[in-house]
N, C-alpha and C. Protein backbone atom coordinates (compact mmCIF):
# COMPACT_ATOMS: atom_id res chain seq x y z
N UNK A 1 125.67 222.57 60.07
CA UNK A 1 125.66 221.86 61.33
C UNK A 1 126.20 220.46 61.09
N UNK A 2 127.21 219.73 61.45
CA UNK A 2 127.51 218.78 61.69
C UNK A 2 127.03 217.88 62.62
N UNK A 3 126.55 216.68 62.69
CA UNK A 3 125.96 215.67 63.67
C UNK A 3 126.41 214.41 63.41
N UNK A 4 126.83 213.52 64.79
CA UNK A 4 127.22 212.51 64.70
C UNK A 4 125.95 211.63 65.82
N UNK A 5 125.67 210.58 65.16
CA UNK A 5 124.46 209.85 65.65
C UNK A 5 124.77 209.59 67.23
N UNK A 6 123.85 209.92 68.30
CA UNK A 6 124.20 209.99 69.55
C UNK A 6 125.26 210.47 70.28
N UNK A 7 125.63 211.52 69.56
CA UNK A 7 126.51 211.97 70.64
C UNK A 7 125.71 213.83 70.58
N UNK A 8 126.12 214.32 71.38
CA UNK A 8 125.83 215.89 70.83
C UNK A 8 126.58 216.74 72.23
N UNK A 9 127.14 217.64 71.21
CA UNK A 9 127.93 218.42 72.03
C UNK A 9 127.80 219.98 71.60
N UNK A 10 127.84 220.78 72.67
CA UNK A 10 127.91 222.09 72.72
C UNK A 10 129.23 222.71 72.41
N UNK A 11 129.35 223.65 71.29
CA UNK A 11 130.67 223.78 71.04
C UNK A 11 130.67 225.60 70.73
N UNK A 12 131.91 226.14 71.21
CA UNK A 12 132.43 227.91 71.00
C UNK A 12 132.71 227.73 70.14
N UNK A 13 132.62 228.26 68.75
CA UNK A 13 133.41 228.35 67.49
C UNK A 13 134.05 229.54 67.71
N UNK A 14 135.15 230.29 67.77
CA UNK A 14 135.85 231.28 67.43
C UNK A 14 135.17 232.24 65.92
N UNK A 15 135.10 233.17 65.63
CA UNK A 15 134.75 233.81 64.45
C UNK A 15 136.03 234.40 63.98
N UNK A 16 137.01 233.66 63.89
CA UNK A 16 138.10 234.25 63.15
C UNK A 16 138.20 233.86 61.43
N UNK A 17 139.11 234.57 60.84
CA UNK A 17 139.20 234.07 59.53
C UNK A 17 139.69 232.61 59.32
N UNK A 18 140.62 232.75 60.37
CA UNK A 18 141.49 231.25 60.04
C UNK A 18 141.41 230.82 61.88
N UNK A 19 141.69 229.07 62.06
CA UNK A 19 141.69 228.75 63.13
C UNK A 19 143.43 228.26 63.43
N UNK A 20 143.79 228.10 64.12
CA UNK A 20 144.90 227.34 64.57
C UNK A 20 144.79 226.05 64.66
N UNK A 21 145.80 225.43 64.17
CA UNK A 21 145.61 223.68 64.11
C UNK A 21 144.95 223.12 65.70
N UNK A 22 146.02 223.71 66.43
CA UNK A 22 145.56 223.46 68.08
C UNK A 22 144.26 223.83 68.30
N UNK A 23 143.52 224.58 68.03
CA UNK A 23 142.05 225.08 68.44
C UNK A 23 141.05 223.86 67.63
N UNK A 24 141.28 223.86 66.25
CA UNK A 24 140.73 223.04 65.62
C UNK A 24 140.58 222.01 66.04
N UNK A 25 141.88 220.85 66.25
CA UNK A 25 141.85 219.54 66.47
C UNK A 25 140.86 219.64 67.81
N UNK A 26 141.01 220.75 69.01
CA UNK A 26 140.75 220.55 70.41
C UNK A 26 138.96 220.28 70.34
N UNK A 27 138.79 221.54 68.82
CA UNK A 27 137.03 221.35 68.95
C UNK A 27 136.83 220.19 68.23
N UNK A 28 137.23 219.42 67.42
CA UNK A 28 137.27 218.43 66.99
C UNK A 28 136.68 217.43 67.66
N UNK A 29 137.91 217.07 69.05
CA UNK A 29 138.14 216.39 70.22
C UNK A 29 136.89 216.45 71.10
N UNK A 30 136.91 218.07 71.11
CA UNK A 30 135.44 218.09 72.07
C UNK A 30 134.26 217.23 71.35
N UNK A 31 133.97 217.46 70.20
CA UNK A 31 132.80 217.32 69.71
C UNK A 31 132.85 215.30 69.43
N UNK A 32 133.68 215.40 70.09
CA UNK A 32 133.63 213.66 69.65
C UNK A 32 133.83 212.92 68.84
N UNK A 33 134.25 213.52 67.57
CA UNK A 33 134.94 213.61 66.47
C UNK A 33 135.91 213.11 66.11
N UNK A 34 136.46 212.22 64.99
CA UNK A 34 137.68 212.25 64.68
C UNK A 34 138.00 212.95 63.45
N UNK A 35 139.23 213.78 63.20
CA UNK A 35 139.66 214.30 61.98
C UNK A 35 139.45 213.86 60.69
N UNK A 36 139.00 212.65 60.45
CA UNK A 36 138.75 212.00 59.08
C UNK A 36 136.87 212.15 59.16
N UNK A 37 136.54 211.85 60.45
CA UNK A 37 135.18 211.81 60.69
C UNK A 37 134.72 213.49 60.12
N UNK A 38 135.23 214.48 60.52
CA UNK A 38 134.48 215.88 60.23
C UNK A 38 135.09 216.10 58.38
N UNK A 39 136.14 215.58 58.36
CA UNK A 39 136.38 215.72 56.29
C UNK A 39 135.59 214.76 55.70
N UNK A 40 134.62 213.77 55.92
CA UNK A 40 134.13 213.10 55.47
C UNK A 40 132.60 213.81 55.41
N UNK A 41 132.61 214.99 56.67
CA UNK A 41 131.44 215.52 56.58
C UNK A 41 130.78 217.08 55.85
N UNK A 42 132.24 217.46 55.35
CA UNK A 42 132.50 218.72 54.79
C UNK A 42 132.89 218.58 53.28
């Protein structure tokens, strides 16, 4: 589970093997996230 302090968002993960850059960045986006923010958390 990933969490960022005050924010919280409901998110679809797809169950595929692999995601598409476009799907990725979008849940990214949703979740309030920036791209350095979720590799910093993985």
């Amino acid at each position: 589970m990933l969490v960022k302090s005050g924010v919280r968002a409901n998110l679809s993960i797809p169950l595929h093997k692999e995601l598409s850059v476009g799907t990725l960045r979008a849940l990214i986006r949703n979740a309030g996230l920036t791209v350095d923010e979720v590799l910093d958390l993985i």
